[in-house]
Protein backbone atom coordinates (compact mmCIF):
# COMPACT_ATOMS: atom_id res chain seq x y z
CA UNK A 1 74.64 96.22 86.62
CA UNK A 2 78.00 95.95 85.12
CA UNK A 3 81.34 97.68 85.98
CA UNK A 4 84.24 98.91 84.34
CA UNK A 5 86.66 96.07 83.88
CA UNK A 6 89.57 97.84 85.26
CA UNK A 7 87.98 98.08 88.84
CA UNK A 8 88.44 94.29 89.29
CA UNK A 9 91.88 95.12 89.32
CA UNK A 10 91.76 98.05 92.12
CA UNK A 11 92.84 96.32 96.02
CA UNK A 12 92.38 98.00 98.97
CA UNK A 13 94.15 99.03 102.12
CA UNK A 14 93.54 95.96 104.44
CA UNK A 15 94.24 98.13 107.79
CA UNK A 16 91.04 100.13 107.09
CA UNK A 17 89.07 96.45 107.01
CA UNK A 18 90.29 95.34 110.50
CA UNK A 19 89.87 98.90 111.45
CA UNK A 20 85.97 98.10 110.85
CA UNK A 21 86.24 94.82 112.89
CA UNK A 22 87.56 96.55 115.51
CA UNK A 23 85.01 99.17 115.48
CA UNK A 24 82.33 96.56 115.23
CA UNK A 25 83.69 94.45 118.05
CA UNK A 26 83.89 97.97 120.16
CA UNK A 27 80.07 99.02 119.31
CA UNK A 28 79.55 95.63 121.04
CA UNK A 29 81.57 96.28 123.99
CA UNK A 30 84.70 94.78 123.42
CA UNK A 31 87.96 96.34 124.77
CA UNK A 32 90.11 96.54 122.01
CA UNK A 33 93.72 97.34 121.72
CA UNK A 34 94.35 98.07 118.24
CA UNK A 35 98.05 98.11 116.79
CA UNK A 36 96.48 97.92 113.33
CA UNK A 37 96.67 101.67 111.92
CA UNK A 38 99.51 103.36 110.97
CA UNK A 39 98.40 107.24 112.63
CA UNK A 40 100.47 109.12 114.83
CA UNK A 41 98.72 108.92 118.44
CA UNK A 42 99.97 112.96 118.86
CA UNK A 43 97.59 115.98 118.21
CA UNK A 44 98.77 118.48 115.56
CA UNK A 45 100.61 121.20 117.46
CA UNK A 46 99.23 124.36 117.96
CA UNK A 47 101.14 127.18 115.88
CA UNK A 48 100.21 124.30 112.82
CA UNK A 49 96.23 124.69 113.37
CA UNK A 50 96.24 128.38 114.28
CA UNK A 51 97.59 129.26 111.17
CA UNK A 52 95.21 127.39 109.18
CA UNK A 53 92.80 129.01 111.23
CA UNK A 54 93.83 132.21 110.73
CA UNK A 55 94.12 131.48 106.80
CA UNK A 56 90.95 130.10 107.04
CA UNK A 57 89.74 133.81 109.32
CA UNK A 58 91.57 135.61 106.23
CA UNK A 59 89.03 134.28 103.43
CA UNK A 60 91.80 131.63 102.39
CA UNK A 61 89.14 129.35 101.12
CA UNK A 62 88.77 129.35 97.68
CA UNK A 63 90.28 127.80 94.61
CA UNK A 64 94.12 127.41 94.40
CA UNK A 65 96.50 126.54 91.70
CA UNK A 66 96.28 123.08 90.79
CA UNK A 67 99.60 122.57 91.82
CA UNK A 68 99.45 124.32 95.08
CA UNK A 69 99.66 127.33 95.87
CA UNK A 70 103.17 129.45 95.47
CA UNK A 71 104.32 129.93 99.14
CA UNK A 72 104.26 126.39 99.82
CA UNK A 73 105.45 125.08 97.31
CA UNK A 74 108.32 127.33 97.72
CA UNK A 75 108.80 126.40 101.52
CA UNK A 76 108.73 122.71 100.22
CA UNK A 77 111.64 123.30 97.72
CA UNK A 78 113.71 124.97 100.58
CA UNK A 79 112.93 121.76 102.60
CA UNK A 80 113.82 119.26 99.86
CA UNK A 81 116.36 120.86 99.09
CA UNK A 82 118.15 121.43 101.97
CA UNK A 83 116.71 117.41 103.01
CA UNK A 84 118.17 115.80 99.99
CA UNK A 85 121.02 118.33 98.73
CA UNK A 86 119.68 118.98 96.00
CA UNK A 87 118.52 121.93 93.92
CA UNK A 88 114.60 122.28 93.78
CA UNK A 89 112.46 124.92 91.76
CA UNK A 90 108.78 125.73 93.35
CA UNK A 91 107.44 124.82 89.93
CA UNK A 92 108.85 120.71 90.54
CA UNK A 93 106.43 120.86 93.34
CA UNK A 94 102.97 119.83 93.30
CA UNK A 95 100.51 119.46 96.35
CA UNK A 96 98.06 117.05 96.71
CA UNK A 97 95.25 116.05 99.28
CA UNK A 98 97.11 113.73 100.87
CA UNK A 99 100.36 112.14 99.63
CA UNK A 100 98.78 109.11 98.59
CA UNK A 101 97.35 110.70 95.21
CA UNK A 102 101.56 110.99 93.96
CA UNK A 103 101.55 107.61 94.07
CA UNK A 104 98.14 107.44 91.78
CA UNK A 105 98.88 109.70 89.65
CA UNK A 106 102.89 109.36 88.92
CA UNK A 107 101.43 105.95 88.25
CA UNK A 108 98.78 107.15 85.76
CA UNK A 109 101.18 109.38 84.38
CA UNK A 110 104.59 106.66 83.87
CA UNK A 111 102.97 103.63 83.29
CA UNK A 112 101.30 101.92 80.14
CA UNK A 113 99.64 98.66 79.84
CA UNK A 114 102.56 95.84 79.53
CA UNK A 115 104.92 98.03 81.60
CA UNK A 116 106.72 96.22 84.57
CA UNK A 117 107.40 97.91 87.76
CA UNK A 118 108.89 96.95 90.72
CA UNK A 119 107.89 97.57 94.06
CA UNK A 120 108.97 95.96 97.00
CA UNK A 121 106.85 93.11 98.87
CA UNK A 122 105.76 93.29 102.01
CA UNK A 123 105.16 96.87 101.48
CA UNK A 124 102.18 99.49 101.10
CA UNK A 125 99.22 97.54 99.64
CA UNK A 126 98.62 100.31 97.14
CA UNK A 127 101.92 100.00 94.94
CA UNK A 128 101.03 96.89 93.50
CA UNK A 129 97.16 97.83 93.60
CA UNK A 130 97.63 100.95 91.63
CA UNK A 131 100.20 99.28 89.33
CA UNK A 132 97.21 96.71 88.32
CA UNK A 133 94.43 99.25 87.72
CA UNK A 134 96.58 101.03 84.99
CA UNK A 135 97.30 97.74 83.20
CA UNK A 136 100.40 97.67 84.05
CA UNK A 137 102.66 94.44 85.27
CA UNK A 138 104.15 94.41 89.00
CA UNK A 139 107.12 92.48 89.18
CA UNK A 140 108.21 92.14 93.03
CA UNK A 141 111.20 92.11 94.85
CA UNK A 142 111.38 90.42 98.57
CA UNK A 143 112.29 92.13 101.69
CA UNK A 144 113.88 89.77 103.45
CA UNK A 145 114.33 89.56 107.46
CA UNK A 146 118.03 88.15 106.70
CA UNK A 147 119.04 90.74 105.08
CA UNK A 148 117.06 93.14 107.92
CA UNK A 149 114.17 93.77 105.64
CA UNK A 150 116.25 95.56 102.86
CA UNK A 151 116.64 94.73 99.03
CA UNK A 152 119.12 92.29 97.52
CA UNK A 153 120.02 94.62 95.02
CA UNK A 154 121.67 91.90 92.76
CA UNK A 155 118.29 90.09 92.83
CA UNK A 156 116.48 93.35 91.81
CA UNK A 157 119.23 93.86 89.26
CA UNK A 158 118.14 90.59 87.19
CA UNK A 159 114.26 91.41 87.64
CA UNK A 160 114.82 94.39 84.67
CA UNK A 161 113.35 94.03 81.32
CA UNK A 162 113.44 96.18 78.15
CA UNK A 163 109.47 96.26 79.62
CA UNK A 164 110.39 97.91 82.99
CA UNK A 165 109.46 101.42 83.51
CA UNK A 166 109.39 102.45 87.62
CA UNK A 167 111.15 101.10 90.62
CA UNK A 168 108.78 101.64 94.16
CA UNK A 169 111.24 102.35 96.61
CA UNK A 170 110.14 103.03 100.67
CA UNK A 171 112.72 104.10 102.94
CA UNK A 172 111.93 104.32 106.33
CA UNK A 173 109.70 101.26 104.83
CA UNK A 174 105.80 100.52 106.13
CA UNK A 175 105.75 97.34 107.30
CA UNK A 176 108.67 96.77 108.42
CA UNK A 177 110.27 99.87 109.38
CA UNK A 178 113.54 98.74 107.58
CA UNK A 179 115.83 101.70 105.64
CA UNK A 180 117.93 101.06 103.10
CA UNK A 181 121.74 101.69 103.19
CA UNK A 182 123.93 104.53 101.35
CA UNK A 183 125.46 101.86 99.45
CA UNK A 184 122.34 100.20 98.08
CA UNK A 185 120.15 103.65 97.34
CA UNK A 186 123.78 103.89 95.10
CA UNK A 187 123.77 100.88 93.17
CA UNK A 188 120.28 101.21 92.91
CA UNK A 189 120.64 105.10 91.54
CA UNK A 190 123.24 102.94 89.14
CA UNK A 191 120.79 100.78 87.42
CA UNK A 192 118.45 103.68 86.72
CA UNK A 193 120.29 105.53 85.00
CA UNK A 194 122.06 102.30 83.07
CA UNK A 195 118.49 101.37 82.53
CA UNK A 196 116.50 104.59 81.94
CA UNK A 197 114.12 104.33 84.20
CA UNK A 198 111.74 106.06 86.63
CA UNK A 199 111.81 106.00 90.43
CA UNK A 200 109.24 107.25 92.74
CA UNK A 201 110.59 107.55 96.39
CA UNK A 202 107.99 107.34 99.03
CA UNK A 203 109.70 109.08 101.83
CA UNK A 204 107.00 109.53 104.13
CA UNK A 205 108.67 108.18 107.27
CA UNK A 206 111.87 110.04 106.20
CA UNK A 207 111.94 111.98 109.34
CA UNK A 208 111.00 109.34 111.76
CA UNK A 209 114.32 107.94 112.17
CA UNK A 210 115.96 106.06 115.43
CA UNK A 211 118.98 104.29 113.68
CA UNK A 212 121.54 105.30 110.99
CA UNK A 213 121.00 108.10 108.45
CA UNK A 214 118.15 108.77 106.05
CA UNK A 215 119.32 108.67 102.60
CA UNK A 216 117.67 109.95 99.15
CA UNK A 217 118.00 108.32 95.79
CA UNK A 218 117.38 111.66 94.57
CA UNK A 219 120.93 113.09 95.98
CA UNK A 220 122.76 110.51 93.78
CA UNK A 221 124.31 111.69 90.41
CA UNK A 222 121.71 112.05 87.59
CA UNK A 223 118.52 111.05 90.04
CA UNK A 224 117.25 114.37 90.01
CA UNK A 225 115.57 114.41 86.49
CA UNK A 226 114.22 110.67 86.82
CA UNK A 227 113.36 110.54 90.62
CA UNK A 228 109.72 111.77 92.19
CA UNK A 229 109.97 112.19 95.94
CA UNK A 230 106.75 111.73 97.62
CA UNK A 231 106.47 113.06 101.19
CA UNK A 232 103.42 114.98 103.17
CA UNK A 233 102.61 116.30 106.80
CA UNK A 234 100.67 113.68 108.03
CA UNK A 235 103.26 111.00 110.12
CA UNK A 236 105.64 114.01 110.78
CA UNK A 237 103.16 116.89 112.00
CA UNK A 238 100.90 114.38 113.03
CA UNK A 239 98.29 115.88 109.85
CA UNK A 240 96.60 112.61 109.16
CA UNK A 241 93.53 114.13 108.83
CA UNK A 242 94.17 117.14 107.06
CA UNK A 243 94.94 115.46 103.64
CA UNK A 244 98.17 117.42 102.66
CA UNK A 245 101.28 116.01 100.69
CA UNK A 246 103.43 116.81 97.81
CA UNK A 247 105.51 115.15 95.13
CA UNK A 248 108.87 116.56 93.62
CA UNK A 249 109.15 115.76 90.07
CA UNK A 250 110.84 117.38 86.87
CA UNK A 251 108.81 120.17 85.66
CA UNK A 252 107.14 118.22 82.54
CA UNK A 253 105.87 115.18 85.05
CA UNK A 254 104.98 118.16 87.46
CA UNK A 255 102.76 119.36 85.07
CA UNK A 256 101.40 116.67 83.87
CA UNK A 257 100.27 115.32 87.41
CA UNK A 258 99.29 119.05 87.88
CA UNK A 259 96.78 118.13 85.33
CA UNK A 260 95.50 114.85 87.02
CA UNK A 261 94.96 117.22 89.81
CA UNK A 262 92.93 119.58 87.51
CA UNK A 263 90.73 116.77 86.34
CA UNK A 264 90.30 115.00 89.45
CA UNK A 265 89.81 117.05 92.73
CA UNK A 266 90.78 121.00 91.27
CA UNK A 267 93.53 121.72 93.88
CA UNK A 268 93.90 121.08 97.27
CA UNK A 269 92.20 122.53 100.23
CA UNK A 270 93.73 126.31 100.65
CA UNK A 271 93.37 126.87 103.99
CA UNK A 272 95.33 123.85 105.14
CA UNK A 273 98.00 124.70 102.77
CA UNK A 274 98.77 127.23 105.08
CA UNK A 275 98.93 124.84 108.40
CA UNK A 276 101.62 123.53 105.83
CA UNK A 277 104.02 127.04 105.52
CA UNK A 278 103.74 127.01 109.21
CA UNK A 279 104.89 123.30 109.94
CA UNK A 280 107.46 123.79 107.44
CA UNK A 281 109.16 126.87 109.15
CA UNK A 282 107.78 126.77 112.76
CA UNK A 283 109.21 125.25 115.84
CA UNK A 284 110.06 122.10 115.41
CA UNK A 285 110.31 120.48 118.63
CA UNK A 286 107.08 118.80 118.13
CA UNK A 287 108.26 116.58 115.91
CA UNK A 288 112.17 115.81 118.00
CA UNK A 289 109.60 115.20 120.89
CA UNK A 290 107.51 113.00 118.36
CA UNK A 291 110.26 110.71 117.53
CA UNK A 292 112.17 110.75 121.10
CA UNK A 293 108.66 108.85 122.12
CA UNK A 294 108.28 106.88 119.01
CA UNK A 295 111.61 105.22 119.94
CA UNK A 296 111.15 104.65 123.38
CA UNK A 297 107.79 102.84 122.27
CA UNK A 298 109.91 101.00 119.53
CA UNK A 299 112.45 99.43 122.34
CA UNK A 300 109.55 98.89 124.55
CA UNK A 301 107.54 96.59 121.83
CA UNK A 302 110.39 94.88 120.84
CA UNK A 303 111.11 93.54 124.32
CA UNK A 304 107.85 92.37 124.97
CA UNK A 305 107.25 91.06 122.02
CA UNK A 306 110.51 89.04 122.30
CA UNK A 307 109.05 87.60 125.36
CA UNK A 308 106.26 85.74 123.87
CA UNK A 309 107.22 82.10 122.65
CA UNK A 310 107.76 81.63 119.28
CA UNK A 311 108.13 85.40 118.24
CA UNK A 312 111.40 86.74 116.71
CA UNK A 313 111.27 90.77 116.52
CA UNK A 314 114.10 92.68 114.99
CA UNK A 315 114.66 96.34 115.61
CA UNK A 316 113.36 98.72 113.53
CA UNK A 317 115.47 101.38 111.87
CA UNK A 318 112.65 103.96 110.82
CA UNK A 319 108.81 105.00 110.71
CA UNK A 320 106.50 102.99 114.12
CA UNK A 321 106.11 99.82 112.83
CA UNK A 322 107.41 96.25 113.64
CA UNK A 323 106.95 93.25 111.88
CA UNK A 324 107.75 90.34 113.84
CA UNK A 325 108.08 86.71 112.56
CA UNK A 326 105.60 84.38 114.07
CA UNK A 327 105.99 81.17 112.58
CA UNK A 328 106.94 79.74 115.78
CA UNK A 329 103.91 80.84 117.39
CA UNK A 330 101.55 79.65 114.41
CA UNK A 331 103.29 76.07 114.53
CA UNK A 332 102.68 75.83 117.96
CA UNK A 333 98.87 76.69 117.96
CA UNK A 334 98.19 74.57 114.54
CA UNK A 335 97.63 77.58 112.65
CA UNK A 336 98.33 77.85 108.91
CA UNK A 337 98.88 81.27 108.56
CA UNK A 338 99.57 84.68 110.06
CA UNK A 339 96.00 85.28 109.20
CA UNK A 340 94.31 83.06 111.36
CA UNK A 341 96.86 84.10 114.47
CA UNK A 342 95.56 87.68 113.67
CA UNK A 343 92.00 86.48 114.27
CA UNK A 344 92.90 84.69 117.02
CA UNK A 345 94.64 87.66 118.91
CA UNK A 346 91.37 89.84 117.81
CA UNK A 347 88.61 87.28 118.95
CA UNK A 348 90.77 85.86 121.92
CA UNK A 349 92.84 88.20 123.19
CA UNK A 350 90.95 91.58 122.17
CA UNK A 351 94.09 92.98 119.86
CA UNK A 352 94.02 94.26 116.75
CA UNK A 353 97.10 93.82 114.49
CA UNK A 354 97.40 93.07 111.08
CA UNK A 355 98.47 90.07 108.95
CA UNK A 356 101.55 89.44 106.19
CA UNK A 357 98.95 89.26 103.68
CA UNK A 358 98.32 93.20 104.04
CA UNK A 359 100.77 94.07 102.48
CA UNK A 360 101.07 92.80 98.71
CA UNK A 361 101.27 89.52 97.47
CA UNK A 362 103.77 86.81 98.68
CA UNK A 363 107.15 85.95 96.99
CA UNK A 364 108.75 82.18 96.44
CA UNK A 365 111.48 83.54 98.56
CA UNK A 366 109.52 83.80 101.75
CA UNK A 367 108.67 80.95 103.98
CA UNK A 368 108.00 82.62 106.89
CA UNK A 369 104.66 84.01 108.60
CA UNK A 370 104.67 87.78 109.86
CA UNK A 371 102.32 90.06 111.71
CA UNK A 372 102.80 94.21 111.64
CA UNK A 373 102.02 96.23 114.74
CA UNK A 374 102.24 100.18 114.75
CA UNK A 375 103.50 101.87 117.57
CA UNK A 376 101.84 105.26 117.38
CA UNK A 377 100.18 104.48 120.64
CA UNK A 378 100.91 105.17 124.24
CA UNK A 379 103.45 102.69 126.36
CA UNK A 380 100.53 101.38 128.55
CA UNK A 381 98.45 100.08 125.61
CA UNK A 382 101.60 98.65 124.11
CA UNK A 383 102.25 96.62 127.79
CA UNK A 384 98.56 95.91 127.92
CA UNK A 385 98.31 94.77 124.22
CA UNK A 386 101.73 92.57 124.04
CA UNK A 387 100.37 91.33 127.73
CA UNK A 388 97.09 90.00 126.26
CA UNK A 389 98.75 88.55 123.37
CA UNK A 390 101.38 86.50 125.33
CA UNK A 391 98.64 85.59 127.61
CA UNK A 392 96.71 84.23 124.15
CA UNK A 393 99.52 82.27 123.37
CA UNK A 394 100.61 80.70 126.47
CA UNK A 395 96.53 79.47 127.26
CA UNK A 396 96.16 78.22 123.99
């Protein structure tokens, strides 16, 4: 049977493939301590799931407006607004199952065949996927441990093209948990407009912050119009599974990803968009309790994993990920990549983490070998798991 051409092109999200090992290895009786999946460990608090409930109670369950429905989308233009400084209208809001589909379909609806965008590498797997499927050209620029996993903004500068049409930008970043700085979200804002171009901002970790301040590219002087934030409930209100994010756009793009909602999946789930109004303007001490943990976990990882020869762990700024460089451990056991040291903690050591090659394709500028753990698990597993994986390395 044949295929459309264009799903060659389509990756996947590696985490959910060692997710399946792990499972396997489980179903045969393996302990496993997995650092591999990038879920908040919490449970969704309470006043969050009663109120879908009660939505759900109040006959709250059939279509919506493609675009979400009206009270959340207002309480998410309060929130931006008040998050970013800037001024948001309810109709520059659109909800989607999950914040993943902004990317898709901001994609979809910026990019032509031949366009260049850049995205930044390691990062989410699905930038550069999604940029492929639509024909168009990814062009990436390194985060570098040197420079604390941030841009080089001069380097990024000289990457743009009369074909460039979108700049990825992830700040608190996945995998590294890097931010970037006032000063290079400005220059960066600078080139855009000097340029014309498109950003979309995935500010999903934008609230998980230990270090520093969280800033938008949005905020900066003539962003607004040319920026799409995308951001969601499911790291902060610990929502993974409820499939409920949002983009904020300029009202054409809003409608025009309003219709890839239309012709894809209708609207999103109603009920839920009500567990949404009441994480949005409910307590919020979930989420200061949330982090306060998160960052105790951080400082705890980082130690141990400092401990274990050959591993060099910076401190993250943002989100519950670290991405230590293990070159020193994969010279010293003959390995030849990350890879095969993430197959040897899994099979050996009974730890699930995953590789540099998770996360986009590699760059001429790196030369160094990476793993990325996530954090969104309790401070026993992390001393068990960074116990069996120093243990790995000192027996081998």
């Amino acid at each position: 049977m044949n295929f459309a051409d264009r799903m060659s092109r389509l990756g996947t999200e590696n985490a959910f493939e060692v997710l399946a090992e792990v499972k396997k290895l489980e179903a045969q009786g393996r302990d496993v301590v997995s650092f591999a999946i990038g879920e908040p460990d919490f449970d969704t608090p309470e006043h969050i799931k009663e109120a879908a409930i009660r939505a759900m109670a109040g006959n709250e369950t059939h279509y919506a407006p493609s675009a979400g429905i009206l009270p959340l989308r207002e309480e998410i233009a309060s929130y931006v607004a008040r998050t970013r400084n800037i001024e948001v209208h309810p109709d520059e809001v659109v909800v989607t199952p999950g914040a993943k589909p902004i990317m898709f379909f901001t994609i979809q609806a910026l990019v032509n065949p031949g366009d260049e965008v850049i995205y930044p590498t390691p990062g989410f797997p699905i930038y550069e996927s999604l940029i492929r499927f639509v024909g168009g050209h990814p062009v990436p620029v390194p985060l570098l441990e040197e420079r604390n996993f941030s841009f080089d903004v001069e380097y990024l500068a000289k990457l743009i093209t009369p074909k460039t049409k979108l700049i990825i930008l992830n700040s608190p970043q996945n995998p590294t948990g890097g931010m970037l700085s006032y000063e290079d979200l400005r220059f960066l804002s600078e080139l855009a407009v000097q340029h014309d171009l498109w950003v979309l901002a995935d500010e999903i970790y934008s609230r998980i912050v230990y270090s520093g301040e969280f800033h938008s590219i949005s905020s900066f002087p003539g962003m607004k119009e040319r920026t799409v934030i995308l951001d969601g409930f499911s790291k902060t209100y610990a929502m993974t599974g409820w499939r409920l994010g949002y983009g904020v756009m300029n009202r054409r793009l809003a409608e025009l990803v309003a219709r890839l909602v239309t012709n894809s999946e209708s609207c999103t789930n109603t009920f839920v968009q009500y567990g949404g109004i009441a994480a949005l303007t409910g307590p919020q001490d979930a989420v200061t309790a949330m982090v306060a943990e998160f960052k105790a976990r951080r400082d705890l990882i980082v130690e141990e994993l400092n401990r274990i020869p050959g591993v060099k762990c910076l401190v993250p700024g943002g989100a519950f990920y670290v991405y230590p460089n293990v070159s020193g451990v994969c010279q010293n056991l003959g390995f030849a990549s990350a890879k095969e040291l993430q197959q040897h903690f899994l099979h050996a050591a009974g730890v699930a983490v995953l590789p540099r090659t998770a996360f986009g394709s590699r760059t001429e500028h790196e030369n160094g070998e990476y793993i990325r753990l996530s954090y969104a698990t309790s401070r026993e597993k992390i001393r068990e798991g960074i116990s069996r994986m120093r243990e790995a390395v000192e027996r081998a």
